[in-house]
Protein backbone atom coordinates (compact mmCIF):
# COMPACT_ATOMS: atom_id res chain seq x y z
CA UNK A 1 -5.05 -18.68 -2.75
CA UNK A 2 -7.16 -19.22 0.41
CA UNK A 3 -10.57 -20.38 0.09
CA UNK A 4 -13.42 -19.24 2.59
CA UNK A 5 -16.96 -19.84 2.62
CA UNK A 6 -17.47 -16.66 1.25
CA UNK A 7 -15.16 -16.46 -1.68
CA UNK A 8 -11.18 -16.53 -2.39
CA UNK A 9 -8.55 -14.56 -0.79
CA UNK A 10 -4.84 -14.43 -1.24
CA UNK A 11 -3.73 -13.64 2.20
CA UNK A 12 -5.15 -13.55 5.42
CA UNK A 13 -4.89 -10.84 7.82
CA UNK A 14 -5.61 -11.92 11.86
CA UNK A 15 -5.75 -9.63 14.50
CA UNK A 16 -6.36 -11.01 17.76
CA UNK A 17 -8.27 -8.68 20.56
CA UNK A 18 -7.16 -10.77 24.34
CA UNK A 19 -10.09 -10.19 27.14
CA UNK A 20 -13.21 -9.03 24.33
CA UNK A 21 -16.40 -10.60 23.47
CA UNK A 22 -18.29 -9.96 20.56
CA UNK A 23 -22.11 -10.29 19.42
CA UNK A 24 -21.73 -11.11 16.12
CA UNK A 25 -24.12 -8.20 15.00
CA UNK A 26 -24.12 -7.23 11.40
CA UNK A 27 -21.90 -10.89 10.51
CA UNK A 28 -23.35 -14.08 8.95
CA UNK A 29 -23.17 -17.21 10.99
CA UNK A 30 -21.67 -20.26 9.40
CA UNK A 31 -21.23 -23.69 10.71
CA UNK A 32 -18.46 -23.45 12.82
CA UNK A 33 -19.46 -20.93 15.32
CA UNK A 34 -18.37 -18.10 13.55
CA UNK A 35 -19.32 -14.97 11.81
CA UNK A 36 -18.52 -13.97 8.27
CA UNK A 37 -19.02 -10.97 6.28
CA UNK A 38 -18.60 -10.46 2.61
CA UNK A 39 -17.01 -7.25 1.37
CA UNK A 40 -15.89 -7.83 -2.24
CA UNK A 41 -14.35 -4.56 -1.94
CA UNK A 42 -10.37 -4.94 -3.61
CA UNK A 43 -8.39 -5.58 -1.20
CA UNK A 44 -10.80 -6.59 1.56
CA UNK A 45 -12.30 -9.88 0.18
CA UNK A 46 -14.52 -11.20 3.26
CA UNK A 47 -14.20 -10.46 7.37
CA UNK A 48 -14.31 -13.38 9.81
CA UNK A 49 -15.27 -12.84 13.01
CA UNK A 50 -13.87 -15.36 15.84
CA UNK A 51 -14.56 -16.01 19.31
CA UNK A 52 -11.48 -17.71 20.73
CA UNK A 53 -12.01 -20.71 23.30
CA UNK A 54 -14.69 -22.24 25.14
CA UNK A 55 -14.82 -19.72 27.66
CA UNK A 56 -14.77 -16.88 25.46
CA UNK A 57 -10.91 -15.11 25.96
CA UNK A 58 -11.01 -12.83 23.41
CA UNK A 59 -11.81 -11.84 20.23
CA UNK A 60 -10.14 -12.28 16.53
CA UNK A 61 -10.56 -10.72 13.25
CA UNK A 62 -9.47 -12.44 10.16
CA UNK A 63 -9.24 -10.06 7.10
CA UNK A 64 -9.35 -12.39 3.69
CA UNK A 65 -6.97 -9.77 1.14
CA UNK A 66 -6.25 -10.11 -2.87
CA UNK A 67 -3.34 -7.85 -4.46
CA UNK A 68 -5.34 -6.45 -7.29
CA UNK A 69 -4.59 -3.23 -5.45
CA UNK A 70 -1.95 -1.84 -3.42
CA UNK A 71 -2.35 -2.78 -0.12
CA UNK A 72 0.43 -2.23 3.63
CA UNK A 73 -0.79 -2.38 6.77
CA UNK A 74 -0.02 -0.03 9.46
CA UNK A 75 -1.31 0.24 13.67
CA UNK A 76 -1.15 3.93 14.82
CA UNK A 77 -1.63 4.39 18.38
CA UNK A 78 -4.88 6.44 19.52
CA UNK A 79 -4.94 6.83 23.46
CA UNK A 80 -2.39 4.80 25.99
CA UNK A 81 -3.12 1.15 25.24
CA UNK A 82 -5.29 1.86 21.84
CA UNK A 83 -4.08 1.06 18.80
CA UNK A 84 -5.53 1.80 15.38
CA UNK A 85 -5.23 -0.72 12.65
CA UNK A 86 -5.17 0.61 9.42
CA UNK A 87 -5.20 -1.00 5.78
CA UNK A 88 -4.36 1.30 2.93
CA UNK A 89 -5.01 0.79 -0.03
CA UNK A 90 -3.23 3.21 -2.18
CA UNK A 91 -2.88 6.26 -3.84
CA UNK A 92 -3.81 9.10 -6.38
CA UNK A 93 -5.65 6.66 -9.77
CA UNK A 94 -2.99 8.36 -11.10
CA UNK A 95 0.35 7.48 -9.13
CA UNK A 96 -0.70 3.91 -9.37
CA UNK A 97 0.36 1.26 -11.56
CA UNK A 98 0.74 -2.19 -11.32
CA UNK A 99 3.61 -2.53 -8.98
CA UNK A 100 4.06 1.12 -8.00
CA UNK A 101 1.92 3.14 -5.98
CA UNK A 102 3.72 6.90 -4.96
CA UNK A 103 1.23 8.20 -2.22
CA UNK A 104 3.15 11.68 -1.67
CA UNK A 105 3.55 14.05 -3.46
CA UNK A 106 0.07 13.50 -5.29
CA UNK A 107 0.08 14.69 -8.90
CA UNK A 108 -0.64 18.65 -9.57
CA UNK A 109 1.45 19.15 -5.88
CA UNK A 110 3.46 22.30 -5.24
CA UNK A 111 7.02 20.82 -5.04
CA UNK A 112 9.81 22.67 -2.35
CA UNK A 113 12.93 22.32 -3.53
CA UNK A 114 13.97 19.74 -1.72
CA UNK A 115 10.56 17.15 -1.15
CA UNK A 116 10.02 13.70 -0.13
CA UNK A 117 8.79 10.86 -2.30
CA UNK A 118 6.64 8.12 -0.38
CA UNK A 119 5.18 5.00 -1.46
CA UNK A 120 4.80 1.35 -2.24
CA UNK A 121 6.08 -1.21 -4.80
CA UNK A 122 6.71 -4.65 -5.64
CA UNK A 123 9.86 -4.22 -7.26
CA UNK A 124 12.75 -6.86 -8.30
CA UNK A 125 14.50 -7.00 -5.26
CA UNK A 126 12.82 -3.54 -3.92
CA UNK A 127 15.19 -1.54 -6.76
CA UNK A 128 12.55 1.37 -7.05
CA UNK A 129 14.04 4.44 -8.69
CA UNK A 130 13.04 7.69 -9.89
CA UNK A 131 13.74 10.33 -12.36
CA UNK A 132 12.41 13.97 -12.66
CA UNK A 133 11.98 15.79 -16.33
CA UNK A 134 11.54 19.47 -17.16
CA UNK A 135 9.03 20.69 -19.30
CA UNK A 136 11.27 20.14 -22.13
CA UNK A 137 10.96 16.39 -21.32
CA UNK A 138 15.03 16.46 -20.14
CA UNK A 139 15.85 14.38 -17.33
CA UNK A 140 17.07 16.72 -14.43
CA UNK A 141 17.85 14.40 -11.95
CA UNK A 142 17.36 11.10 -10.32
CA UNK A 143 17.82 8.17 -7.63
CA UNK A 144 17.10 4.91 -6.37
CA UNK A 145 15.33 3.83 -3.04
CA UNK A 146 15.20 -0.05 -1.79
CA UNK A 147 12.02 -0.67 -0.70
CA UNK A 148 11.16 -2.37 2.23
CA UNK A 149 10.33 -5.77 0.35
CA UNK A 150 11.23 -6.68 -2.98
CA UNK A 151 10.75 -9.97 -5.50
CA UNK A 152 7.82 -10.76 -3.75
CA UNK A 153 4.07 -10.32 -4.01
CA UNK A 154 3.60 -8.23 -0.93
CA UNK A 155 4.05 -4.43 -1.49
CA UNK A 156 7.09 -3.28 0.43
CA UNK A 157 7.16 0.28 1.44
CA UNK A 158 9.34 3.23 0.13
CA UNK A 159 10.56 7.10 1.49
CA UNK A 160 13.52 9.00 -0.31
CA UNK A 161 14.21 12.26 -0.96
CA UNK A 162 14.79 14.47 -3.98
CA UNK A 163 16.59 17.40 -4.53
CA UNK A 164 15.49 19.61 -6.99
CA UNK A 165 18.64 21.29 -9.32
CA UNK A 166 19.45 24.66 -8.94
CA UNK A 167 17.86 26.52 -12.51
CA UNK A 168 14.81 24.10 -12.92
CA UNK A 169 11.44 25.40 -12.24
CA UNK A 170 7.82 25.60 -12.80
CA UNK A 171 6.21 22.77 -14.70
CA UNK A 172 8.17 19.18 -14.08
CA UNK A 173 7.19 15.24 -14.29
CA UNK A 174 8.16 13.18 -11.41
CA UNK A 175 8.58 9.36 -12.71
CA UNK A 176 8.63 6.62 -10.35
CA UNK A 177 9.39 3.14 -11.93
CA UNK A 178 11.64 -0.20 -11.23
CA UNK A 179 14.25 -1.02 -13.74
CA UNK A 180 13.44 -4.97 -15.50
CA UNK A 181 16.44 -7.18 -14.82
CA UNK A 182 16.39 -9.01 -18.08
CA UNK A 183 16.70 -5.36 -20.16
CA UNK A 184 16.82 -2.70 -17.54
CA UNK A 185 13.97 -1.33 -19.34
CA UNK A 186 11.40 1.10 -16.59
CA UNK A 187 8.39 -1.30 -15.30
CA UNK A 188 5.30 -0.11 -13.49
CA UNK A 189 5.96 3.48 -14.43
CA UNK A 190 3.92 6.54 -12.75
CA UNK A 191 4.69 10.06 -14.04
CA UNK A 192 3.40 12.61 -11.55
CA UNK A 193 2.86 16.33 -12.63
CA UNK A 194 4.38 18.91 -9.83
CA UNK A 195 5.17 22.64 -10.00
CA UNK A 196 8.50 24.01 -7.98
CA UNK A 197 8.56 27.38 -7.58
């Protein structure tokens, strides 16, 4: 846990802009010359605002983040030499659990017969695996992904795909979970409602 003048934060996120200024608008001053911001909005904590060396060379942005939530950052360019920093911070309320967060296909989706699951997790070593039920509540298939982190705090990032069996339609319950290694019982479980036609 980090400490900052304007609260606590788990991790910090710094992204350094070479060749800016900034004015500080809208950001408190503290005592050592830079701005700060409080958001108190899960993830985003606080914002620090930074103007590196004495004769001003750029710009940085320090981004104070707790895991209460589901959180991966991503940069997606915009225009040559533009980038787009983006923070997510989850998913449908209900494809979200403590350690999973399944951000496609949302709950009440159509489902093709062959679709893509997408997502985040913090998983026992980033075992993340899946299971889709008929109406009847019989399991009709399912997988395992690795995500893209695993026994850790920090939410690694998923993408499989699922193949819906040949005589199952209409109603069925995607479940996305990670399997505990003392029991193998399913932890963090989400259970998505999708039609296939």
């Amino acid at each position: 846990m980090v400490k900052g003048e304007l609260g606590e934060a788990k991790w910090i996120l710094r992204v350094e802009l070479p060749g800016t200024r900034t004015t500080f608008d809208g950001y408190r001053m503290v005592g050592d010359g830079t701005g700060m911001q409080s958001v108190e909005r899960t993830p985003i904590r606080w914002i620090r605002l930074l103007q590196q060396g004495p004769a001003a060379i750029g710009v940085a942005y320090e981004l104070g983040l707790d895991d209460a939530r589901p959180w991966r950052v991503s940069m997606e360019p915009v225009t040559p030499g533009t980038m787009r920093l983006i923070i997510d911070i989850g998913g449908h309320p209900q494809a979200v659990s403590d350690s999973i967060a399944v951000y496609g296909p949302k709950p009440g989706d159509d489902a093709a017969r062959t679709f893509t699951i997408t997502g985040t997790a913090r998983a026992f070593e980033a075992h993340v695996a899946w299971r889709l039920k008929d109406s009847r509540d019989r399991e009709v298939a399912n997988g395992f992904v690795v995500a893209s982190l695993g026994t850790s705090p920090v939410w690694g990032t998923f993408t499989t795909e699922v193949k819906v069996p040949d005589g199952v339609s209409g109603l069925v319950t995607l479940e996305v979970f990670w399997p505990s290694p003392r029991d193998g019982a399913d932890v963090g479980t989400v259970a998505i409602p999708l039609r296939v036609r």
